[in-house]
Protein backbone atom coordinates (compact mmCIF):
# COMPACT_ATOMS: atom_id res chain seq x y z
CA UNK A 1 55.03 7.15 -41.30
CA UNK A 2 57.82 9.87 -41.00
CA UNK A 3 59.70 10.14 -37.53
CA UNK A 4 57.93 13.74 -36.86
CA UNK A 5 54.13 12.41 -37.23
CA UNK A 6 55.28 9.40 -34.66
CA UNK A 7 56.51 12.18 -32.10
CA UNK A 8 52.78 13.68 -32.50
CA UNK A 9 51.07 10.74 -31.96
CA UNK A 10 53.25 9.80 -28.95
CA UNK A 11 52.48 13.06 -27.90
CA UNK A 12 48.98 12.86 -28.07
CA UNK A 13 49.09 9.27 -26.50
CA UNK A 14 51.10 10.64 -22.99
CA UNK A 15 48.99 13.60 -23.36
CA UNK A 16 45.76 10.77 -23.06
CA UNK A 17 47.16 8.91 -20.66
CA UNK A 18 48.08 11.85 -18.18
CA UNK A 19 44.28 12.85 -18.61
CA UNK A 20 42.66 9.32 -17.19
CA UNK A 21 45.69 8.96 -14.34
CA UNK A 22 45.28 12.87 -13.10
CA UNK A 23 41.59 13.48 -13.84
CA UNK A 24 39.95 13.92 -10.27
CA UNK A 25 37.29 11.97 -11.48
CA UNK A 26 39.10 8.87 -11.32
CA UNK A 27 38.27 6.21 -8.33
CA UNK A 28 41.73 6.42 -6.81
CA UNK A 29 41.50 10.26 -6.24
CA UNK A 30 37.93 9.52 -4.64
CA UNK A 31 39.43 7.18 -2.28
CA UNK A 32 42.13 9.52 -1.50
CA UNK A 33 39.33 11.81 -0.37
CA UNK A 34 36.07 9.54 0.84
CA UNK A 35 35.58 6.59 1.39
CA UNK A 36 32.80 4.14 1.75
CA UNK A 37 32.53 1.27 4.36
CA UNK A 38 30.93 -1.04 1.61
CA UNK A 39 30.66 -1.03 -2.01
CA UNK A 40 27.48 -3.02 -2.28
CA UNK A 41 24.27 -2.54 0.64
CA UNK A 42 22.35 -5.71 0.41
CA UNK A 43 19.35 -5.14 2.17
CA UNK A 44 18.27 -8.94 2.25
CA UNK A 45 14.68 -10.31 1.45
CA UNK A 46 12.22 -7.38 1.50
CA UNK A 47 8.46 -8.71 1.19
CA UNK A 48 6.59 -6.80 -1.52
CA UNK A 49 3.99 -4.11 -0.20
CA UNK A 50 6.73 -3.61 2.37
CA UNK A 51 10.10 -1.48 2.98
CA UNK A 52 13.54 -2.63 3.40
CA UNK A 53 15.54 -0.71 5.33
CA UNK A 54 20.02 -0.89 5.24
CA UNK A 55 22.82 1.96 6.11
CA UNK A 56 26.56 2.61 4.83
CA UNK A 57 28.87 5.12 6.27
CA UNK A 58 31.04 7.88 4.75
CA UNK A 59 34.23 8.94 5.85
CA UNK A 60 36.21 11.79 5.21
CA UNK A 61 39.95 10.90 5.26
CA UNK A 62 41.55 14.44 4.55
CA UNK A 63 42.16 17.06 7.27
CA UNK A 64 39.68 20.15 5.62
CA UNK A 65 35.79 19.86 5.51
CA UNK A 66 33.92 17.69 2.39
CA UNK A 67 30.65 18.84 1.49
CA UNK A 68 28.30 15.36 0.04
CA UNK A 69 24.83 15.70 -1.83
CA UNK A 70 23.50 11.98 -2.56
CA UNK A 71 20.85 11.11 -5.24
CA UNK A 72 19.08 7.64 -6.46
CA UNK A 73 18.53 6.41 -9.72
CA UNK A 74 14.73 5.89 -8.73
CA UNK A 75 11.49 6.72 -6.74
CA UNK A 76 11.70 3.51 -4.61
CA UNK A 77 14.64 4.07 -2.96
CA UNK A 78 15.33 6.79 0.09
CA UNK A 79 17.98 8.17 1.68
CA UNK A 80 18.64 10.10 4.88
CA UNK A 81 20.18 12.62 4.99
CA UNK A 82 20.64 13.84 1.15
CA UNK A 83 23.38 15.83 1.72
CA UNK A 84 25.48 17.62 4.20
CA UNK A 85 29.25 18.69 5.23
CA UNK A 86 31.46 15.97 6.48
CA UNK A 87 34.21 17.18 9.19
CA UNK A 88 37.57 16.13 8.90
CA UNK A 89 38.48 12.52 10.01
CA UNK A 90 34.68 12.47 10.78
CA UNK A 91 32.32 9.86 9.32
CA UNK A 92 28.46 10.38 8.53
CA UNK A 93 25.67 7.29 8.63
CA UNK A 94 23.33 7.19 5.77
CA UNK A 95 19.99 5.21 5.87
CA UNK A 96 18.23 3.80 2.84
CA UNK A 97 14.75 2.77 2.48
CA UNK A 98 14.01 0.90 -0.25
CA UNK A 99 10.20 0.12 -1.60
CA UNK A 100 10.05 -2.74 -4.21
CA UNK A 101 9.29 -1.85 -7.27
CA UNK A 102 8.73 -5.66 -9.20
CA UNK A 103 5.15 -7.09 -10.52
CA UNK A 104 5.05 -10.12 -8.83
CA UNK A 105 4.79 -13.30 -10.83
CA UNK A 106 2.67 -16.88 -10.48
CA UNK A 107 5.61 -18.55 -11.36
CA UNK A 108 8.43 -17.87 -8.69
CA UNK A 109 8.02 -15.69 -5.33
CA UNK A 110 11.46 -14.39 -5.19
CA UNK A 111 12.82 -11.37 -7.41
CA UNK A 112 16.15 -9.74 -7.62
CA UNK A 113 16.09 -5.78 -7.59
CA UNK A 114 19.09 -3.34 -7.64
CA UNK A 115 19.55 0.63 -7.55
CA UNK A 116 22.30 2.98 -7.94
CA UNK A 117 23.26 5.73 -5.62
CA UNK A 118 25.39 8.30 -6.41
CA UNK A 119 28.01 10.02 -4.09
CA UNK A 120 28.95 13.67 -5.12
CA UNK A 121 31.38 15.08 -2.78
CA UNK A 122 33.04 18.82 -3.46
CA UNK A 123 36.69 18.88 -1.63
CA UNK A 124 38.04 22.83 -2.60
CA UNK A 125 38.10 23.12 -5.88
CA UNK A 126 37.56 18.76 -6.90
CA UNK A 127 34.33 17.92 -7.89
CA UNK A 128 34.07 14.22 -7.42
CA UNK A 129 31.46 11.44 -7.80
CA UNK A 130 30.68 7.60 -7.02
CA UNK A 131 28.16 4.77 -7.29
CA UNK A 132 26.94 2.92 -4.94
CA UNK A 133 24.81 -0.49 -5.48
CA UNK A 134 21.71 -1.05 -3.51
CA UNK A 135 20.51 -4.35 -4.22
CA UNK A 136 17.54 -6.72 -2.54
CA UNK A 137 15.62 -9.85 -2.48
CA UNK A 138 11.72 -9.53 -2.80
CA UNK A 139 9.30 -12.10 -1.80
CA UNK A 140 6.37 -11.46 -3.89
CA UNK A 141 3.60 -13.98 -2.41
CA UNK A 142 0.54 -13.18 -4.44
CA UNK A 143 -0.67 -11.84 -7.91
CA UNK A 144 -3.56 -9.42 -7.99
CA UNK A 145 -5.26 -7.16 -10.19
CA UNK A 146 -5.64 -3.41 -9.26
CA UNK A 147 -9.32 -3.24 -9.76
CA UNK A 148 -10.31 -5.90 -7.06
CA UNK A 149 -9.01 -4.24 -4.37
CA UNK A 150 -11.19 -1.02 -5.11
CA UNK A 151 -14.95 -2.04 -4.59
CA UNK A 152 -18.34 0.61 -5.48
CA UNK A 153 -21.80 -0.61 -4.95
CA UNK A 154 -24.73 1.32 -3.33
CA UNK A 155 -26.06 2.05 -0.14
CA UNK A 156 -29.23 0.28 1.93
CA UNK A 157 -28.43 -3.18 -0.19
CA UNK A 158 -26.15 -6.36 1.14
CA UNK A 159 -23.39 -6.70 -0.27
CA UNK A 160 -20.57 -8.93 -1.16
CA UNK A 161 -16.50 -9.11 -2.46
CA UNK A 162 -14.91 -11.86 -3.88
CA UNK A 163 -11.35 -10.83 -4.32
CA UNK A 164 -9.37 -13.62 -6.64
CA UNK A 165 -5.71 -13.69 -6.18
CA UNK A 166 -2.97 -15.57 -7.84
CA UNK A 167 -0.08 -17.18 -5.18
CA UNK A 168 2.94 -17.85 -5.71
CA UNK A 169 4.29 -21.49 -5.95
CA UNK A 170 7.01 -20.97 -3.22
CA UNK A 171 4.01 -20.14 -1.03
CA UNK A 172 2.71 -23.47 0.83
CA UNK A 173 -0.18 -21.54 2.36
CA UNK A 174 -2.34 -18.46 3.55
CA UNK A 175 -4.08 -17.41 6.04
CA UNK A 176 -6.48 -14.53 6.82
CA UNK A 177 -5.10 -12.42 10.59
CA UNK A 178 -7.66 -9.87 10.31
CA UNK A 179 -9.96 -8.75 7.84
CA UNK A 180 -11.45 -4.94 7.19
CA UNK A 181 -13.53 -3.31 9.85
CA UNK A 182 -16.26 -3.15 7.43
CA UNK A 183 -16.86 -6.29 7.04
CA UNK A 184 -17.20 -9.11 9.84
CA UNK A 185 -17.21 -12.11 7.92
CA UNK A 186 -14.12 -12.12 5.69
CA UNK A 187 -13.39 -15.34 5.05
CA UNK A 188 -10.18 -16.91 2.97
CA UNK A 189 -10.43 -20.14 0.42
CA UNK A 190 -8.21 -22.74 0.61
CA UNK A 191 -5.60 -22.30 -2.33
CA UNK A 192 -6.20 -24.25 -5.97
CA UNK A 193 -3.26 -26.58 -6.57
CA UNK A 194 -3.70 -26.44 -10.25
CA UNK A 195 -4.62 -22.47 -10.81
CA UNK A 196 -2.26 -21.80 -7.66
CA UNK A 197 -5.64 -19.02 -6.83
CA UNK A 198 -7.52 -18.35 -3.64
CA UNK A 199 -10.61 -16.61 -3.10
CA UNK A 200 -11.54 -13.58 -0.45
CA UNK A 201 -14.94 -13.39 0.65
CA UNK A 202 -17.06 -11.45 2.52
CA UNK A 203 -20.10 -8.78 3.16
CA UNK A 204 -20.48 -5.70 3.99
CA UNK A 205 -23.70 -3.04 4.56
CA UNK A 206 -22.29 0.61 4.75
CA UNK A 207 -23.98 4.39 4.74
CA UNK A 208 -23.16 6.61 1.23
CA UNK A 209 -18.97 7.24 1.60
CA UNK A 210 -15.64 6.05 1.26
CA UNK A 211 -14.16 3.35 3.43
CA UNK A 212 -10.22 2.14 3.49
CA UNK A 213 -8.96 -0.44 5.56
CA UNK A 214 -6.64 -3.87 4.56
CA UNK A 215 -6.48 -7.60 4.65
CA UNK A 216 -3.94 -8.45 6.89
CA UNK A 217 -2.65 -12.50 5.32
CA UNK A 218 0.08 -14.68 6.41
CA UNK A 219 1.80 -15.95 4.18
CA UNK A 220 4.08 -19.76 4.45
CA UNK A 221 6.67 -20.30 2.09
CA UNK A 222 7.92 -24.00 1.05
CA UNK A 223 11.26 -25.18 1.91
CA UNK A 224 14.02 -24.25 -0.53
CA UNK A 225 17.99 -25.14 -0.67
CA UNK A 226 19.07 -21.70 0.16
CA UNK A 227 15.90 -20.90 2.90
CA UNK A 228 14.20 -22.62 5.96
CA UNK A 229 10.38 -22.41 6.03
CA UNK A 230 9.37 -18.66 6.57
CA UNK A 231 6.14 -17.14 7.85
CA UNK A 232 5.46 -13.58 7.17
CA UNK A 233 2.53 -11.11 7.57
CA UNK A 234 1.47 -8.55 4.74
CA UNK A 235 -1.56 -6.18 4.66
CA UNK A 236 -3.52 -5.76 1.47
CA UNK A 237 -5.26 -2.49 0.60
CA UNK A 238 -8.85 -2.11 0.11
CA UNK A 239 -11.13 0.74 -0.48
CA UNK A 240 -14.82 0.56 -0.80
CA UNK A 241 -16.80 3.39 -2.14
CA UNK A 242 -20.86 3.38 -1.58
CA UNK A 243 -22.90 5.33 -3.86
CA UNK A 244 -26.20 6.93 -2.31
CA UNK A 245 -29.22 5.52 -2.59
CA UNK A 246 -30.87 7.78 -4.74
CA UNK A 247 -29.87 10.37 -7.87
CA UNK A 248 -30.47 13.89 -8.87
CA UNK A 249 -32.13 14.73 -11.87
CA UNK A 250 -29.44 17.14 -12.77
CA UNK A 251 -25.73 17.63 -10.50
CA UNK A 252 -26.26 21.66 -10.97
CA UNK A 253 -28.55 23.92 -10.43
CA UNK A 254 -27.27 26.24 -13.29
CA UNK A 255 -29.41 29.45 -13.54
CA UNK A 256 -30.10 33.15 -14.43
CA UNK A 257 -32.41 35.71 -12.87
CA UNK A 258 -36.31 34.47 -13.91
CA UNK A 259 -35.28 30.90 -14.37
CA UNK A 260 -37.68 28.12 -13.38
CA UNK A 261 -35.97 24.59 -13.23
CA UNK A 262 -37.47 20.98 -11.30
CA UNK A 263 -35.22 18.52 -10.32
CA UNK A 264 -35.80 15.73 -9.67
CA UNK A 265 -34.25 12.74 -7.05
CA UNK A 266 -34.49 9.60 -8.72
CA UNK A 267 -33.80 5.64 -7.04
CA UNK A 268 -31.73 3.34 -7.73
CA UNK A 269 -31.74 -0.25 -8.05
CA UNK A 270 -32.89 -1.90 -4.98
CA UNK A 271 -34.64 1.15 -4.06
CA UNK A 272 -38.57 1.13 -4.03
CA UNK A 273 -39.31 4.67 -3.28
CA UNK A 274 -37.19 8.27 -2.44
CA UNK A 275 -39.58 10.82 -0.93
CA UNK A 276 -37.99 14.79 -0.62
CA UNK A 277 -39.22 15.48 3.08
CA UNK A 278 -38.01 18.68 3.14
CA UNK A 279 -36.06 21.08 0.82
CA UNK A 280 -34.60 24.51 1.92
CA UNK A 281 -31.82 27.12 1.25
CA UNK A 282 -30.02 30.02 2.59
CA UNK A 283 -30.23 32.00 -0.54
CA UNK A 284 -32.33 34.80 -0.84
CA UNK A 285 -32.43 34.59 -4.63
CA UNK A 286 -34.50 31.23 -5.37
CA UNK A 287 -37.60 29.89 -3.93
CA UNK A 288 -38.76 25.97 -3.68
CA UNK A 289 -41.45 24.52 -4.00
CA UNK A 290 -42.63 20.63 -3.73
CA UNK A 291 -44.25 19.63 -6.99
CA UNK A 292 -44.71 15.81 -6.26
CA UNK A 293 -43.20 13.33 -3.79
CA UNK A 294 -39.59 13.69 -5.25
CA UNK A 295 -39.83 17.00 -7.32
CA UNK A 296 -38.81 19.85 -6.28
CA UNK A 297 -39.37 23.52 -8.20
CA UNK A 298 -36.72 25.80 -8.18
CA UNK A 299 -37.82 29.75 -9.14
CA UNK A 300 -34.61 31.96 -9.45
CA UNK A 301 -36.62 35.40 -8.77
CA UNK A 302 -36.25 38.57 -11.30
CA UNK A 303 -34.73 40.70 -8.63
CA UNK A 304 -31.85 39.07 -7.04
CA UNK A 305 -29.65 40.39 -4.86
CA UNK A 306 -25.90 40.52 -4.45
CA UNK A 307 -23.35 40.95 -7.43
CA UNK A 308 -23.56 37.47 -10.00
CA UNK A 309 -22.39 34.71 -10.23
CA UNK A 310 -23.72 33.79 -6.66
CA UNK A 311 -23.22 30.49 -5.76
CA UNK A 312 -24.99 28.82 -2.91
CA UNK A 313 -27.09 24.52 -2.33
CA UNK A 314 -30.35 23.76 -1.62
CA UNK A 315 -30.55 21.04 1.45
CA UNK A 316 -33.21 18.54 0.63
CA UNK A 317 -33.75 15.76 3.64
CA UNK A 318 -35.26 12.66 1.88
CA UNK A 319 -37.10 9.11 2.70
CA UNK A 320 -35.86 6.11 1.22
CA UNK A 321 -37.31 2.73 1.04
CA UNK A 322 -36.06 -0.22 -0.64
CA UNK A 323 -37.42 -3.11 -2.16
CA UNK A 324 -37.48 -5.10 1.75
CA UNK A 325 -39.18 -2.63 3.02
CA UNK A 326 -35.92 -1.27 5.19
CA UNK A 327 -36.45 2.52 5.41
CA UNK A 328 -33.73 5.37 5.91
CA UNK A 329 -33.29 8.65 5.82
CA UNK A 330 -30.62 11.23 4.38
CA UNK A 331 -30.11 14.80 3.87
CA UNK A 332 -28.18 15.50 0.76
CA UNK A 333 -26.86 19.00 -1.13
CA UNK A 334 -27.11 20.15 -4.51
CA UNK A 335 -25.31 23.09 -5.61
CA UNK A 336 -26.72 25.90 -7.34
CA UNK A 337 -24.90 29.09 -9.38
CA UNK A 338 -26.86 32.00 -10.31
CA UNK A 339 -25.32 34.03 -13.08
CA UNK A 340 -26.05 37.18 -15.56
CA UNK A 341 -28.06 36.54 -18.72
CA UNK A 342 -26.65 36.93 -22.18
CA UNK A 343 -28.61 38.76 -24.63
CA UNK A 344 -28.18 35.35 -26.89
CA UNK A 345 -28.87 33.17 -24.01
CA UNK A 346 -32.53 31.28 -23.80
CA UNK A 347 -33.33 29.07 -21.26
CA UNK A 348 -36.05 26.36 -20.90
CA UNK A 349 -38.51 27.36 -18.29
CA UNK A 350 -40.94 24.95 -16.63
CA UNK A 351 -44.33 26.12 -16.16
């Protein structure tokens, strides 16, 4: 290699060099600027279903304003406030809230999680930027599967959960604090040694609708080498929807002008007997009529009124009795939508 091709190359190597040691990317310039009172928040143990909550400061060490914007590498973790101007010599809290994001495991109840949030702070003309670790312990007590905690089953019947739930072998036991207001006889199984898995029992008896409402367990860990026995309260989400006791024939009323259509209001299981009491409407443009205990006739007439598609229900107030004996009643809606017929269109009319 000739003497002029090493002068290049040297060159090109200061030329390198001065790039990484001036850039104002690099973390000595940041410091120069900002700084942080920790690298690192560790927010402790954080029990799963719950939030962990931790703060670090910011200061600006120059004498002219900084402006900050902060950002997370996920969902789970939160921070308050995002962004703002820092004075000079003036120092700004930040609060994080972190939700924990693991699937928790039979095998082991504790979990290791970490974030990264970034610190972008504009000083004049310097764009700068950081990272900060977030990092956290989470106790994850139990194991269970999505589907069990969302129960359906139909109205004027008893009946009854059984929620299965894998525990975790740190755990040494559980207990039930309060159950859902729907039921008043929750009742938690002692937990299997062998399949580590404890049952959640109870009844319930609830009118057509959607209920929400949570298990509230304790939960015991073992002793460990690191941790002294630890006792800690969770609450487990559960919603219960209850189908009515009856169906319709058809969920729309779907009509032109001279249509005839019957519905019908069918029972479930359980259910002995539905009887329509009484069926009415608001609408000018249809008229009911009763054609057996649980039919009812719907005539859109030739002539109606208004400009189309007209939409509208018809109220029917109905008598159910199930296979006890136990009798209710309900008053239910189903919609109806008149529109213009199509020259192509045919429709099945009932006689």
């Amino acid at each position: 290699m000739n003497e002029r091709a090493v002068i290049v190359f040297a060159t090109f190597g200061l030329s390198l060099i001065g790039l990484f040691v001036l850039s104002p990317w690099s973390e000595k310039q940041f410091e120069d600027f900002v700084s942080l009172d920790k690298e690192v928040l560790d927010l402790g143990e954080i029990v799963r279903f719950k939030k962990g909550e931790g703060a670090f400061s910011i200061t600006n060490r120059t004498v002219t304003p900084i402006r900050y914007r902060l950002s997370a590498d996920c969902l789970c973790t939160r921070l308050n406030p995002r962004e703002g101007m820092l004075q000079p010599r003036s120092s700004q809290t930040v609060v994080v809230s972190y939700s924990p994001k693991s699937i928790s495991d039979r095998d082991f109840s504790r979990k290791q999680e970490s974030a990264d949030v970034v610190l972008n702070i504009v000083a004049g003309d310097v764009s700068l930027s950081k990272f900060l670790g977030v990092r956290a312990t989470v106790l994850i007590p139990l194991t269970v599967a999505p589907h069990l905690l969302h129960i359906s089953s139909d109205a004027m019947r008893e009946s009854f959960f059984d929620i299965a739930f894998s525990v975790a072998q740190d755990v040494e036991s559980v207990r039930l604090v309060r159950g859902p207001s729907f039921s008043v006889d929750s009742k938690l199984g002692p937990i299997d040694p062998e399949l580590r898995v404890v049952n959640l029992r109870g009844s319930y008896d609830l009118a057509p609708g959607a209920y929400q409402d949570s298990f509230e367990l304790q939960f015991t860990l073992n002793p460990s080498q690191q941790k002294r026995d630890q006792t800690f309260n969770l609450n487990l989400p559960v919603t219960v929807e209850i189908r009515p006791a009856y169906t319709f024939s058809m969920p729309l009323l779907a009509m032109v002008a001279g249509d005839r259509l019957e519905f019908t209001v069918m029972p479930r299981e359980g259910i002995s007997s539905v009887e329509v009491t009484c069926v009415s409407t608001q609408s000018e443009n249809i008229e009911l009529d009763r054609t057996a205990e649980n039919s009812v006739r719907v005539v859109c007439l030739e002539k109606s009124t208004g400009l189309l598609p007209v939409a509208g229900h018809v109220e029917t107030e109905l008598r159910c009795t199930n296979t006890d004996g136990r009798v209710e009643f309900f008053k239910d809606y189903l919609p109806f939508v008149i529109s213009e017929r199509s020259s192509e269109e045919s429709h099945e009319r009932v006689e």
